[in-house]
C-alpha atoms as a PDB file:
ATOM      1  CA  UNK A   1       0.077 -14.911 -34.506  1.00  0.00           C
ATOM      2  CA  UNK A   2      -1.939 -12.608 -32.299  1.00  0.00           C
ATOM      3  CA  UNK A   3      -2.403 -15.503 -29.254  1.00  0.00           C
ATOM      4  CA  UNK A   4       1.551 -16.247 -29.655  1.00  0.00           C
ATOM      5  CA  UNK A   5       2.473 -12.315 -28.943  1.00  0.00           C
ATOM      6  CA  UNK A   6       0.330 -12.599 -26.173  1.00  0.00           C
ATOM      7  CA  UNK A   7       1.242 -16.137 -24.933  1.00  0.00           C
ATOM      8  CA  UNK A   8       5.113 -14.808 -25.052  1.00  0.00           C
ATOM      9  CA  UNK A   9       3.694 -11.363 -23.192  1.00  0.00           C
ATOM     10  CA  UNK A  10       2.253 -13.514 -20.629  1.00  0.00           C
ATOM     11  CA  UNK A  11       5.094 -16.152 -20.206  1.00  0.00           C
ATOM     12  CA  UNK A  12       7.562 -13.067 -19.919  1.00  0.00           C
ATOM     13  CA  UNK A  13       5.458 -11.606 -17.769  1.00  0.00           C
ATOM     14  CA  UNK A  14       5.395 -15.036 -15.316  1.00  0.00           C
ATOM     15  CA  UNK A  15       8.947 -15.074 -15.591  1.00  0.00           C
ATOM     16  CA  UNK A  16       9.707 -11.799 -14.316  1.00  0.00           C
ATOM     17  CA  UNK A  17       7.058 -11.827 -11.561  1.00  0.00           C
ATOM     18  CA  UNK A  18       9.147 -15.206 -10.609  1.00  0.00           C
ATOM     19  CA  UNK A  19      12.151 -13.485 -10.512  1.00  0.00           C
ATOM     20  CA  UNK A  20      10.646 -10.922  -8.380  1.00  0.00           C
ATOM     21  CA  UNK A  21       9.567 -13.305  -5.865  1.00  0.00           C
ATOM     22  CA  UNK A  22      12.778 -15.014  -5.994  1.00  0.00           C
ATOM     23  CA  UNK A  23      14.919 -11.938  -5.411  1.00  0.00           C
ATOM     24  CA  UNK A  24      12.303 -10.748  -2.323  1.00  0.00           C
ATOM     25  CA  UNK A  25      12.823 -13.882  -0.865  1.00  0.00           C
ATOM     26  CA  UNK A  26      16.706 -14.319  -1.079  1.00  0.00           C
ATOM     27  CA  UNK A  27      17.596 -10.716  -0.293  1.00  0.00           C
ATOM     28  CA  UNK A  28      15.107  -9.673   1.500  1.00  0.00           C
ATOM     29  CA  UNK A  29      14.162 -12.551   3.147  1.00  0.00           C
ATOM     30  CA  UNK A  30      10.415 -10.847   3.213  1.00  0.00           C
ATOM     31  CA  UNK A  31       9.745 -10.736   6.963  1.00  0.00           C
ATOM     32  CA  UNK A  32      10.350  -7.532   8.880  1.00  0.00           C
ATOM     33  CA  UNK A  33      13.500  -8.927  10.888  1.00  0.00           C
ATOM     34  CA  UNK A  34      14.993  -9.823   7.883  1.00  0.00           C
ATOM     35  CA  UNK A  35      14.444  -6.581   6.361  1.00  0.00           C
ATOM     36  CA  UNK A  36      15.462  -4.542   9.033  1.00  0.00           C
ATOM     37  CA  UNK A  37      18.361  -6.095   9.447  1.00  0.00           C
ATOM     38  CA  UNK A  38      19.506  -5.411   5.756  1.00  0.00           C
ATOM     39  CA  UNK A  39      18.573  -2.089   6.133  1.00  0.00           C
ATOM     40  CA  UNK A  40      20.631  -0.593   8.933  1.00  0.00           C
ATOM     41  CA  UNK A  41      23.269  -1.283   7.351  1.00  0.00           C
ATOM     42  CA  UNK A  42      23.597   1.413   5.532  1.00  0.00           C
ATOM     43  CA  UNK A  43      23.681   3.305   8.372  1.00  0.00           C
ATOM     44  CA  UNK A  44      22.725   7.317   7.649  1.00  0.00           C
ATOM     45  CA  UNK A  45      21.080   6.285   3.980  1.00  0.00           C
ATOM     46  CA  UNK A  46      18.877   3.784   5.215  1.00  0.00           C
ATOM     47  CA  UNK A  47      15.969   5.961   5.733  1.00  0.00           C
ATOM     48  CA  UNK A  48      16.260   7.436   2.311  1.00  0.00           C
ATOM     49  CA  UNK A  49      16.878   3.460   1.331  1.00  0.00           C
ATOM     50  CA  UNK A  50      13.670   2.263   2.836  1.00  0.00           C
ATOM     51  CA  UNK A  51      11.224   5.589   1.297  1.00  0.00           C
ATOM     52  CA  UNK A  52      12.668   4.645  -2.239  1.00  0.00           C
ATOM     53  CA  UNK A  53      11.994   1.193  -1.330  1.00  0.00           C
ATOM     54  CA  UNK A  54       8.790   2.008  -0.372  1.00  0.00           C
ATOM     55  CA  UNK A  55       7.936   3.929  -3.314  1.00  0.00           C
ATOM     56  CA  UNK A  56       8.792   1.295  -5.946  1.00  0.00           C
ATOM     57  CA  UNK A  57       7.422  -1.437  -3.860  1.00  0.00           C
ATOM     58  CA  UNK A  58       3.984  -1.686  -5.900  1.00  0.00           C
ATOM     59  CA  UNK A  59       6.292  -2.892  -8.862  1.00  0.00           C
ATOM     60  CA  UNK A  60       8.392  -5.096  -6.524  1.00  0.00           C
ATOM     61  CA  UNK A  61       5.780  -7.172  -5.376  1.00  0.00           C
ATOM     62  CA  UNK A  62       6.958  -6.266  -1.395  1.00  0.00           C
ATOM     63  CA  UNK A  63       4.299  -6.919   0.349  1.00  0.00           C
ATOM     64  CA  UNK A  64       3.311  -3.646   1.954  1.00  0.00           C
ATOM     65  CA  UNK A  65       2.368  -4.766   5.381  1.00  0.00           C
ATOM     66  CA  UNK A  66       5.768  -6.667   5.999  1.00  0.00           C
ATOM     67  CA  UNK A  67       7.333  -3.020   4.950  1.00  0.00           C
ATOM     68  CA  UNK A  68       5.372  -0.848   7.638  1.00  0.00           C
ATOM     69  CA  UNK A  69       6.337  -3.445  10.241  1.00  0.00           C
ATOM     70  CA  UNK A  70      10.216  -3.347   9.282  1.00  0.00           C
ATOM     71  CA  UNK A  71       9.485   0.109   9.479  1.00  0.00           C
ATOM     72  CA  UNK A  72       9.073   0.055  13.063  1.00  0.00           C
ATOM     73  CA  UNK A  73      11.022  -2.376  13.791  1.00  0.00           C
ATOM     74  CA  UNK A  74      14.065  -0.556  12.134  1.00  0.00           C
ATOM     75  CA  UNK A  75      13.529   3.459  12.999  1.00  0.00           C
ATOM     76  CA  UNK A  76      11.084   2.790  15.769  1.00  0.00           C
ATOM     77  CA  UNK A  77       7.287   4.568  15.973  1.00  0.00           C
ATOM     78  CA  UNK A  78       7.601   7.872  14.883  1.00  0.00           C
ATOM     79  CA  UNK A  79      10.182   7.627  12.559  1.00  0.00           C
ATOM     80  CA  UNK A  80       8.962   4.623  11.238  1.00  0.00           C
ATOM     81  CA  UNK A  81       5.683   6.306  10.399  1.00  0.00           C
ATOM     82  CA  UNK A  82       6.982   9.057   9.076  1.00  0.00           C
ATOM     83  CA  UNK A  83       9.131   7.136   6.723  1.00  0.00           C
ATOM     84  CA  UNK A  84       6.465   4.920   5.677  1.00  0.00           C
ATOM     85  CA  UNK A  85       3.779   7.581   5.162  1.00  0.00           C
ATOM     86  CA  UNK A  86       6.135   9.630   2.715  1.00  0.00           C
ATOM     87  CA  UNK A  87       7.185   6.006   0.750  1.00  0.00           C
ATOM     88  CA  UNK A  88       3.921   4.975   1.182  1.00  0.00           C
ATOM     89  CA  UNK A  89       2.407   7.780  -0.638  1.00  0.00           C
ATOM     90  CA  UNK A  90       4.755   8.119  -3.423  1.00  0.00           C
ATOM     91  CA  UNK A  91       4.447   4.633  -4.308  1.00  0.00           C
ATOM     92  CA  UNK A  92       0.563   5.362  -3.983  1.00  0.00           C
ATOM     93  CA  UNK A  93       1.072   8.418  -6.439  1.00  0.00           C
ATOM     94  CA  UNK A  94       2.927   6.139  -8.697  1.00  0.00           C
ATOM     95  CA  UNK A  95       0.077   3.692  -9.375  1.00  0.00           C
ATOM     96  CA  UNK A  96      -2.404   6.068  -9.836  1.00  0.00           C
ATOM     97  CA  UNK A  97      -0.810   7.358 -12.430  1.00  0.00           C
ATOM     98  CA  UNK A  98       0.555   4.206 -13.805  1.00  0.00           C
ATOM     99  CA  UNK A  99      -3.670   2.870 -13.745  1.00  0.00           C
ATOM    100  CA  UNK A 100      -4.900   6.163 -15.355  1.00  0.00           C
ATOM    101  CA  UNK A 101      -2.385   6.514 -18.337  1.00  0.00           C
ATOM    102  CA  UNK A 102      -3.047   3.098 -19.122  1.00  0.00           C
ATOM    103  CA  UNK A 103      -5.711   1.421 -17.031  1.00  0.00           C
ATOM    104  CA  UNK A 104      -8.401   1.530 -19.981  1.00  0.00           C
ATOM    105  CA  UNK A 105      -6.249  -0.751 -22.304  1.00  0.00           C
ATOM    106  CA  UNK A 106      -6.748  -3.223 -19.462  1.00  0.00           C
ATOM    107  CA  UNK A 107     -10.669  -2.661 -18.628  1.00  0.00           C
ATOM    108  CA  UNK A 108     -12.527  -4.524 -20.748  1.00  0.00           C
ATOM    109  CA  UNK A 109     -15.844  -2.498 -22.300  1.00  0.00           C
ATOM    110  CA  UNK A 110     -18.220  -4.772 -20.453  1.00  0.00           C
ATOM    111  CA  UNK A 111     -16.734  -4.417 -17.574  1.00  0.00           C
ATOM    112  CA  UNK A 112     -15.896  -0.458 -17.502  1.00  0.00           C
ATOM    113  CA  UNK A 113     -19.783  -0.609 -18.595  1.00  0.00           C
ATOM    114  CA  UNK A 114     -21.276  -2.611 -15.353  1.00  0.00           C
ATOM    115  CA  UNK A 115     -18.989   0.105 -12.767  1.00  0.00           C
ATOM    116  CA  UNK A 116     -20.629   3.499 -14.404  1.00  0.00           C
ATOM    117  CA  UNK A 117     -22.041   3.899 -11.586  1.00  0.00           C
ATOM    118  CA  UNK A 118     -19.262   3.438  -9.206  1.00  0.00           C
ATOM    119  CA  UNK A 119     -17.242   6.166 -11.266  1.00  0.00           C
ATOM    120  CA  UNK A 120     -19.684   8.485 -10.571  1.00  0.00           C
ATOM    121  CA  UNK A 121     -19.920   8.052  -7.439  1.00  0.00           C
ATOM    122  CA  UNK A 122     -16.046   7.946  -7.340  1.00  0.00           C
ATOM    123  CA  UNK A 123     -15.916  11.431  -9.282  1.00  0.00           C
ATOM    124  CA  UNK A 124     -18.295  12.795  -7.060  1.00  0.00           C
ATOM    125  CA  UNK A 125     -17.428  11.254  -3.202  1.00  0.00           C
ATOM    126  CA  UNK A 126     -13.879  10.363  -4.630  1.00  0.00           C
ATOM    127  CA  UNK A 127     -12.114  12.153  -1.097  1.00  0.00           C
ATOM    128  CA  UNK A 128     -14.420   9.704   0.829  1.00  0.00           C
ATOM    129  CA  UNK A 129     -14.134   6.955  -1.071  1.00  0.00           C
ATOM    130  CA  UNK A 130     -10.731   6.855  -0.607  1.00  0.00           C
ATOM    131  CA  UNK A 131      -9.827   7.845   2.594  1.00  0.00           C
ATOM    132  CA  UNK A 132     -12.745   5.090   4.175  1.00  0.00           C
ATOM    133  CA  UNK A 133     -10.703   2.505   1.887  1.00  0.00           C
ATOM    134  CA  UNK A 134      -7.024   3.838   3.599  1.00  0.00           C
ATOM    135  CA  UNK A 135      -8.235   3.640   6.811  1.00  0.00           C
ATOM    136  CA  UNK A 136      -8.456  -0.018   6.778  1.00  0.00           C
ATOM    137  CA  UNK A 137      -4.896  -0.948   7.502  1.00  0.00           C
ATOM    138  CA  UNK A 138      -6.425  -4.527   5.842  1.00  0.00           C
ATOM    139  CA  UNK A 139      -7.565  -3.677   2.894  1.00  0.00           C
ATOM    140  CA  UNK A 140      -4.999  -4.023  -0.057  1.00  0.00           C
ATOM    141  CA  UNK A 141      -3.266  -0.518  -0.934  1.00  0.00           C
ATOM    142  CA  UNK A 142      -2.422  -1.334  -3.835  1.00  0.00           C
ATOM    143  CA  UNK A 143      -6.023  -2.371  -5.235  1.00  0.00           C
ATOM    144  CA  UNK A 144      -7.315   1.120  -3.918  1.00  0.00           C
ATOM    145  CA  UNK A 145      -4.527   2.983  -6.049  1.00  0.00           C
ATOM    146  CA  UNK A 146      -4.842   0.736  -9.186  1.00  0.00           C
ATOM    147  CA  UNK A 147      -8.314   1.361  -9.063  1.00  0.00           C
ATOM    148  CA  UNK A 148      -8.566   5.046  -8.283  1.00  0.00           C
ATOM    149  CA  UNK A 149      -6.349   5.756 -11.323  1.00  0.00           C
ATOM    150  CA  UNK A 150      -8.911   3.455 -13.663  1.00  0.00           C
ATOM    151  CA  UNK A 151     -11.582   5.191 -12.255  1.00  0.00           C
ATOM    152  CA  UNK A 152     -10.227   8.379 -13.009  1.00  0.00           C
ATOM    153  CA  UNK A 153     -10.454  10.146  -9.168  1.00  0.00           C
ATOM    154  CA  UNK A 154      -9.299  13.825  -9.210  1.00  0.00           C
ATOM    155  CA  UNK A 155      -6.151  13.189  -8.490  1.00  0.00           C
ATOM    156  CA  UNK A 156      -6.098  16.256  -4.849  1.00  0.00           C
ATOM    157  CA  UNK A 157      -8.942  13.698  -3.408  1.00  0.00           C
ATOM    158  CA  UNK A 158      -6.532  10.939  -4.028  1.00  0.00           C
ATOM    159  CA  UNK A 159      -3.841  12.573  -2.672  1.00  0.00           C
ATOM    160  CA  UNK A 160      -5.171  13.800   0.496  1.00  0.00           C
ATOM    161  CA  UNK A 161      -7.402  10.901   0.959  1.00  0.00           C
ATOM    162  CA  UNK A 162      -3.987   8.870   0.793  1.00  0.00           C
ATOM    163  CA  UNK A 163      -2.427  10.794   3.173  1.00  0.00           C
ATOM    164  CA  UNK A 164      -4.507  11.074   6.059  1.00  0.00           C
ATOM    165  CA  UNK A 165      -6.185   7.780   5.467  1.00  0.00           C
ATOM    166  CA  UNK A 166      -2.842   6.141   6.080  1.00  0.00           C
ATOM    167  CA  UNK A 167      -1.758   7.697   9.023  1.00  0.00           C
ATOM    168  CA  UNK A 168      -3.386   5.548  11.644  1.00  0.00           C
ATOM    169  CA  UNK A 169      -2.912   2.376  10.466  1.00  0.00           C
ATOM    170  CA  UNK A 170       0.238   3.048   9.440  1.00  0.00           C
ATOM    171  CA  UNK A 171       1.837   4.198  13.194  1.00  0.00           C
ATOM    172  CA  UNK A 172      -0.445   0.817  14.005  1.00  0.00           C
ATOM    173  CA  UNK A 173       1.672  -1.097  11.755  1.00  0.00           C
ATOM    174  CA  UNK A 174       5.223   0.752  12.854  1.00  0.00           C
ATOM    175  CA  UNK A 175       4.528   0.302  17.200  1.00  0.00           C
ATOM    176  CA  UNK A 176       3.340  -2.832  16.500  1.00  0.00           C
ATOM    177  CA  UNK A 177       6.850  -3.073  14.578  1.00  0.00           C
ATOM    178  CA  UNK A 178       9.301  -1.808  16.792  1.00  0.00           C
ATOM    179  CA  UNK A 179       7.556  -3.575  19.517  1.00  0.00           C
ATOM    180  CA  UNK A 180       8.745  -6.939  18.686  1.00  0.00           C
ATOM    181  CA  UNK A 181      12.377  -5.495  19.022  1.00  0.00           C
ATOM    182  CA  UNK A 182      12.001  -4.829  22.566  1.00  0.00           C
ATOM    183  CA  UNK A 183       9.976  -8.124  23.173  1.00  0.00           C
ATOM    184  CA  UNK A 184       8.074  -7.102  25.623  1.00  0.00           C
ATOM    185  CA  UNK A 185       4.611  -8.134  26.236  1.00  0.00           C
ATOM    186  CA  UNK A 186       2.880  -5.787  27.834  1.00  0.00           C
ATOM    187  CA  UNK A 187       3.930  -3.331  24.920  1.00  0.00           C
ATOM    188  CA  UNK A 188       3.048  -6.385  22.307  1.00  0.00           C
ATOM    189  CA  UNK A 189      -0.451  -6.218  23.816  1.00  0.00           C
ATOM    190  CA  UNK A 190      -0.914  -2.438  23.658  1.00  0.00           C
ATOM    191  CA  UNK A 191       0.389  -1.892  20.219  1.00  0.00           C
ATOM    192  CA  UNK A 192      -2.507  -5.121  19.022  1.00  0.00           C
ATOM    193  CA  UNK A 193      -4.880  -3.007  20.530  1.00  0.00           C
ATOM    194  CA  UNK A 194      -4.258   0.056  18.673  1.00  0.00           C
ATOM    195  CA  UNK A 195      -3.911  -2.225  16.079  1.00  0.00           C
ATOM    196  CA  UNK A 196      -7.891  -3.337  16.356  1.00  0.00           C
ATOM    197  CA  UNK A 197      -8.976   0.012  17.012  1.00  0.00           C
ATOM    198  CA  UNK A 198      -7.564   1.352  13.983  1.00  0.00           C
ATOM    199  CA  UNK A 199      -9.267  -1.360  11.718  1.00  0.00           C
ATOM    200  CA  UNK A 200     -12.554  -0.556  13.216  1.00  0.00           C
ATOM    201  CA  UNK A 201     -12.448   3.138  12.662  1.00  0.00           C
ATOM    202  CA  UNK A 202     -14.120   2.842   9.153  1.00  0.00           C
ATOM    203  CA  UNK A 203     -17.143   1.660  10.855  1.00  0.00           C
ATOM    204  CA  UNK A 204     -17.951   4.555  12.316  1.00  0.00           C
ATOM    205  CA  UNK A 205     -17.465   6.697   8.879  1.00  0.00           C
ATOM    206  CA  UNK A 206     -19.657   3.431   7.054  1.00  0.00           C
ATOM    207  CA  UNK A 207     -22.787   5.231   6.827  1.00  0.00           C
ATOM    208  CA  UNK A 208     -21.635   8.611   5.900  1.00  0.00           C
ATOM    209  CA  UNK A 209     -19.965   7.281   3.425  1.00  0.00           C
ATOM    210  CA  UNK A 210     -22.135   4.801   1.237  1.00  0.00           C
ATOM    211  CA  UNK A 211     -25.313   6.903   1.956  1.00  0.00           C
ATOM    212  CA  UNK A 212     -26.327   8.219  -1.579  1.00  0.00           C
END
């Protein structure tokens, strides 16, 4: 009875990440033109559309880089970052809490037993931790959230290691956006620079960081 609750779980579970997928890709259209273009049209709301959006896109299955990039291409650098950073780090907030109300039913013992060590470092260097892991525009967001929350990071060194971890790679993400509206090259080319830089910034905070 026990593995037919959780085959039923699972199937339901399948089903409604399907569903998810399905609706991404027929509304959506999950690439950043497509996106944009659904989201001007609501004209004066669409900022307010695309934060909410944003926030709720952990449960959505949006894929987060595809966001930041309709972000520019729809409001354009600065706005695009701005919007972005403040959906960005709700939907942030939102797993973290999500993973530490109810991240231990889903750690197994042995595993929660092998990473004692990374939780103290966590609880300790948590700040660090997390904004070296934001500032790599590559690295998945959500993953870093999830797993902040199970590891129980005070939530301030979360917060703030969210927010100005995000920042670079995030305006990265929205010139490199709104750069394919204008379709020039030059500004193509500049915007995959700042791109590269950004992703390399950890580097220099590497040994800082992992140095007991």
């Amino acid at each position: 009875m026990k593995s037919l609750n959780i085959a039923i779980k699972l199937l339901l579970l399948i089903v409604v990440v399907i569903g998810l997928l399905g609706f991404n890709h027929s509304v959506l259209h999950l690439n950043p033109e497509g996106i944009r273009t659904w989201i001007v049209r609501f004209g004066g709301a669409a900022p307010l559309l695309f934060i909410l959006i944003y926030a709720v896109r952990p449960l959505l299955l949006f894929p987060a880089s595809v966001l930041s990039l309709a972000g520019g291409l729809a409001f354009g650098p600065v706005w695009g970052t701005v919007y972005t950073i403040v959906g960005a780090t709700i939907g942030a907030i939102l797993s973290y809490w999500i993973a530490r109300l109810w991240g231990d039913r889903l750690v197994s013992a042995r595993l929660k037993g092998n990473w004692g060590k990374l939780e103290q470092q966590l609880e300790q260097r948590g700040y660090l931790y997390i904004l070296l892991l934001r500032l790599i525009p590559l690295f998945p967001f959500d993953l870093i959230s999830y797993g902040a929350g199970v590891a129980k990071v005070r939530f301030p060194a979360f917060l703030f290691g969210t927010l100005l971890g995000i920042i670079p790679g995030t305006f990265a993400y929205s010139f490199l956006g709104s750069s394919f509206l204008h379709e020039k090259t030059s500004t193509i080319v500049i915007a995959a620079i700042v791109f590269m830089i950004v992703t390399l910034i950890p580097l220099i905070f590497k040994k800082r960081a992992f140095t007991p």
